[in-house]
N, C-alpha and C. Protein backbone atom coordinates (compact mmCIF):
# COMPACT_ATOMS: atom_id res chain seq x y z
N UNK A 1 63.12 -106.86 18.93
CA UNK A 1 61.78 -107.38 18.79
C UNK A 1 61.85 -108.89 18.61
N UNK A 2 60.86 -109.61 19.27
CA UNK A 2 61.06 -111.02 19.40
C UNK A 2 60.33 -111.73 17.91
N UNK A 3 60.73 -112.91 17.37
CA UNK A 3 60.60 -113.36 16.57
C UNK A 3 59.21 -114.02 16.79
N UNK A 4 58.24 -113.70 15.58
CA UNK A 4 56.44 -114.23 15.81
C UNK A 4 56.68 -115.72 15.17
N UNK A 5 56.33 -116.56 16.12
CA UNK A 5 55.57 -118.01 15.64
C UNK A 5 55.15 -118.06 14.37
N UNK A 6 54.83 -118.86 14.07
CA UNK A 6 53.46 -119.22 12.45
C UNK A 6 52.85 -120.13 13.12
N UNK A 7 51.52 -119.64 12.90
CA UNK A 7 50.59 -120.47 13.98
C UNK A 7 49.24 -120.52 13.10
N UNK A 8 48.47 -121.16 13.19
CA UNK A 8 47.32 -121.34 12.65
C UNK A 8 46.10 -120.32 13.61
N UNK A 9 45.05 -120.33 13.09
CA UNK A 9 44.04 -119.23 13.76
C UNK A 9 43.58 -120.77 15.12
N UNK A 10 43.33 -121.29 14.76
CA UNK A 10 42.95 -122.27 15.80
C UNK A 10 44.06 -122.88 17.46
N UNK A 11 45.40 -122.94 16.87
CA UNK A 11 46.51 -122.50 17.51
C UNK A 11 45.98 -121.49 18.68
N UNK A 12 45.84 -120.11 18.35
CA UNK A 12 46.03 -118.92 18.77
C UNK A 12 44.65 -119.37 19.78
N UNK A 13 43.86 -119.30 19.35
CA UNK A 13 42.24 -119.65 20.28
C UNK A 13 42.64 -120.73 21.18
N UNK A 14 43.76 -121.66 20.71
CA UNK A 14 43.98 -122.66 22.39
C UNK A 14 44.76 -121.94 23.09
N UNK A 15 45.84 -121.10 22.50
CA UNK A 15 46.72 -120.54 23.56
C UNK A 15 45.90 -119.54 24.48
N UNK A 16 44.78 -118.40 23.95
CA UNK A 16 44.21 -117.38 24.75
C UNK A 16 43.20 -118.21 25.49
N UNK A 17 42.87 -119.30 25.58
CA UNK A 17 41.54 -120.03 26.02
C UNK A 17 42.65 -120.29 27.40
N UNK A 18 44.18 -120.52 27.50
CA UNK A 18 44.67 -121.01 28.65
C UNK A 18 44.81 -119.65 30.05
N UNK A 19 44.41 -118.62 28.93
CA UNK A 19 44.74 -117.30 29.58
C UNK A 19 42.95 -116.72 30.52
N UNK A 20 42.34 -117.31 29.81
CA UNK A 20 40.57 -116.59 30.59
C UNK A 20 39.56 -116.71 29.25
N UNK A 21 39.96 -116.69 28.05
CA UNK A 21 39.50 -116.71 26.86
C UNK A 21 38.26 -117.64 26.31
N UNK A 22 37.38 -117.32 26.34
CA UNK A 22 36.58 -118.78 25.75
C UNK A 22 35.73 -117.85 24.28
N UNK A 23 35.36 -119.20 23.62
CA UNK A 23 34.79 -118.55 22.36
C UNK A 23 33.52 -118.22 22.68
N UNK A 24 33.25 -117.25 21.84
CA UNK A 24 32.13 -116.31 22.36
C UNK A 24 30.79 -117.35 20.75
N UNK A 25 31.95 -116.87 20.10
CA UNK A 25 30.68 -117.57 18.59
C UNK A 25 31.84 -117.53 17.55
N UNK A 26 30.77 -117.64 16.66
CA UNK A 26 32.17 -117.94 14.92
C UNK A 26 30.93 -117.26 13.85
N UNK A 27 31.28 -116.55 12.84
CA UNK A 27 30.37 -116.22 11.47
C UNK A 27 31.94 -116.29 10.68
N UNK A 28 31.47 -117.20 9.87
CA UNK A 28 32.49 -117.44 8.90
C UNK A 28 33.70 -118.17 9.24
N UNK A 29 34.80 -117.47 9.06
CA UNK A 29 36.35 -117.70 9.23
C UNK A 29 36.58 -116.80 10.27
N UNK A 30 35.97 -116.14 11.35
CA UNK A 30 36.28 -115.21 12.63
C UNK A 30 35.67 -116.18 13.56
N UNK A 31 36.49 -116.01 13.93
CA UNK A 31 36.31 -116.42 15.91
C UNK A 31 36.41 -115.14 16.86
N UNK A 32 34.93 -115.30 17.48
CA UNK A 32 35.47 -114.03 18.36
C UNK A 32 35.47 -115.14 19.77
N UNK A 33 36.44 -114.35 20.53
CA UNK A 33 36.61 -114.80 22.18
C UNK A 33 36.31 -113.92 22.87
N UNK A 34 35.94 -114.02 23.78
CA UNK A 34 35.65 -112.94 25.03
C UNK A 34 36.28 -113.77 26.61
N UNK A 35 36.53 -112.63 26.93
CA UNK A 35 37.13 -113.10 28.15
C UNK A 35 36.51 -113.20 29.28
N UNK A 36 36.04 -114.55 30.00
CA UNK A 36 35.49 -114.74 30.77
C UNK A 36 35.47 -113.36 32.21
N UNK A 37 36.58 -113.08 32.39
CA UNK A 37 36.39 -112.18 33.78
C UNK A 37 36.16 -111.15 33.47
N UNK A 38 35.99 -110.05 34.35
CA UNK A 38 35.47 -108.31 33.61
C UNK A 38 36.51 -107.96 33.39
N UNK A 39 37.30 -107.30 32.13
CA UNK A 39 36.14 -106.23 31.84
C UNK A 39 35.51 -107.15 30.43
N UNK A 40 35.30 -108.45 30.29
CA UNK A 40 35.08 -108.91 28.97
C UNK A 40 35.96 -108.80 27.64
N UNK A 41 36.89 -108.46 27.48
CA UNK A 41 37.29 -108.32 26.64
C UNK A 41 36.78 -108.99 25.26
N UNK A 42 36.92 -108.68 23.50
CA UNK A 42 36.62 -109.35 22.93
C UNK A 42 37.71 -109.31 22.11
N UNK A 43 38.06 -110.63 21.39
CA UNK A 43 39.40 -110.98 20.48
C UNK A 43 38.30 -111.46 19.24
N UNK A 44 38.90 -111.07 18.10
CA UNK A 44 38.46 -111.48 16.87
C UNK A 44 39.76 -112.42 16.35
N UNK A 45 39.72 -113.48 16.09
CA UNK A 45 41.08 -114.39 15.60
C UNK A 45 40.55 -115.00 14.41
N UNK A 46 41.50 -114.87 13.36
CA UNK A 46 40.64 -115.31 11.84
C UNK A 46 41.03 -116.46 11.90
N UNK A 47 40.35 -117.29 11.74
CA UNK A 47 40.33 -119.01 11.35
C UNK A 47 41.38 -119.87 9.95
N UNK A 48 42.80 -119.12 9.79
CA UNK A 48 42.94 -119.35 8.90
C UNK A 48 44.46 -120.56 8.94
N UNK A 49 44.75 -120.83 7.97
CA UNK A 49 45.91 -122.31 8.04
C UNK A 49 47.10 -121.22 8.95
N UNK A 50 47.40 -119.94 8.36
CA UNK A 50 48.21 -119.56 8.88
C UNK A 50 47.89 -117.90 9.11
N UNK A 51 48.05 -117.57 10.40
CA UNK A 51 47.65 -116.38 11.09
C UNK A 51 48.84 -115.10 10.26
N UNK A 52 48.43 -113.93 9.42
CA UNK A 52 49.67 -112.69 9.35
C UNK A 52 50.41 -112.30 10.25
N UNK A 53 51.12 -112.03 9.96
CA UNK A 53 52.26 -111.48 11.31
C UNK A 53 51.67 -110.36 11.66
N UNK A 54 51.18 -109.25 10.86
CA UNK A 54 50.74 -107.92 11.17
C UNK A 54 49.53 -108.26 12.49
N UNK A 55 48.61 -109.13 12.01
CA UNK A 55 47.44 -110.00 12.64
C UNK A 55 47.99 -110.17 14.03
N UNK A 56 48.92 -111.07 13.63
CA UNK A 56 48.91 -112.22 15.22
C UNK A 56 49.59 -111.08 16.08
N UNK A 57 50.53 -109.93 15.84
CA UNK A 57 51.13 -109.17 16.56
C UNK A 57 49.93 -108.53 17.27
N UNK A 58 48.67 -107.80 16.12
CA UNK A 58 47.74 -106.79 16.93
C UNK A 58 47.03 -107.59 17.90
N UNK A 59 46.83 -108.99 17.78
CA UNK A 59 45.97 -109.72 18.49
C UNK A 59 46.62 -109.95 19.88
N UNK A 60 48.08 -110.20 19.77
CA UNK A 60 48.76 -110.71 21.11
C UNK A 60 48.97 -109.09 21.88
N UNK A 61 48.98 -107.73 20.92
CA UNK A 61 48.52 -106.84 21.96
C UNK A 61 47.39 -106.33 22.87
N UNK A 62 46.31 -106.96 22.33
CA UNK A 62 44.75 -106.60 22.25
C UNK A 62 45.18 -107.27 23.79
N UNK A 63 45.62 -108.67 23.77
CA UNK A 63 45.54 -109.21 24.79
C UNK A 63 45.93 -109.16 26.26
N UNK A 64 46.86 -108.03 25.96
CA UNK A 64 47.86 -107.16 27.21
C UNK A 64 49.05 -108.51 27.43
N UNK A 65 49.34 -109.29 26.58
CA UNK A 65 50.76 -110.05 26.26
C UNK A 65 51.57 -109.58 25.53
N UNK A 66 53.16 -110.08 25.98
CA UNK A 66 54.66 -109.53 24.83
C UNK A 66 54.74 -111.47 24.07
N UNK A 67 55.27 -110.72 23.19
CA UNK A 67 55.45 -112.05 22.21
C UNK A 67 56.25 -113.04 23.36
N UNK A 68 57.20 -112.89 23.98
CA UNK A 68 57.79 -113.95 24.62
C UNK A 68 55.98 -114.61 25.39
N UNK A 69 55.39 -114.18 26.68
CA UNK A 69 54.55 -114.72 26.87
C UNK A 69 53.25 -115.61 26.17
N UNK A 70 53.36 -115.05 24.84
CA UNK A 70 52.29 -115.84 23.76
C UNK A 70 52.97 -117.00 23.58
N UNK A 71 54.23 -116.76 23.22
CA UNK A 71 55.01 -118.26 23.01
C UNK A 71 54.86 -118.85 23.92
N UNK A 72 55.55 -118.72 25.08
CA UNK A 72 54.77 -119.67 25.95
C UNK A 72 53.82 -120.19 26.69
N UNK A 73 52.50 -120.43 25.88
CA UNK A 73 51.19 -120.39 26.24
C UNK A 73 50.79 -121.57 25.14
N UNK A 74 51.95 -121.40 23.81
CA UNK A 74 51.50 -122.30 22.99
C UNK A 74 52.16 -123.87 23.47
């Protein structure tokens, strides 16, 4: 299993924004993204100094990416 980054929640929203991603809105400390092409997808990414590992793992699956490809996006 590949070793997860430490990335900030804001981090993560530039890397999926390079992928189709744009922000949809914000309430609070959530960012949701939705993905411009169909089927829409929606990503919830918490706004925080530093993203959980448990977090950033479910998020980079949501996204149909392997950790090597997230890394390089950042």
């Amino acid at each position: 299993m590949s070793q997860l980054p430490r990335v900030s929640g804001r981090e993560v929203v530039r890397a999926l924004q390079k992928i189709g991603y744009a922000q949809d809105r914000q309430r609070g400390s959530h960012i949701v993204l939705r993905h411009v092409d169909p089927p829409h997808r929606r990503l919830t990414v918490p706004d925080h100094q530093e993203v959980a590992k448990g977090t950033l793992r479910a998020i980079i699956r949501q996204a149909g990416l392997t950790v090597e490809e997230f890394t390089d996006l950042l």
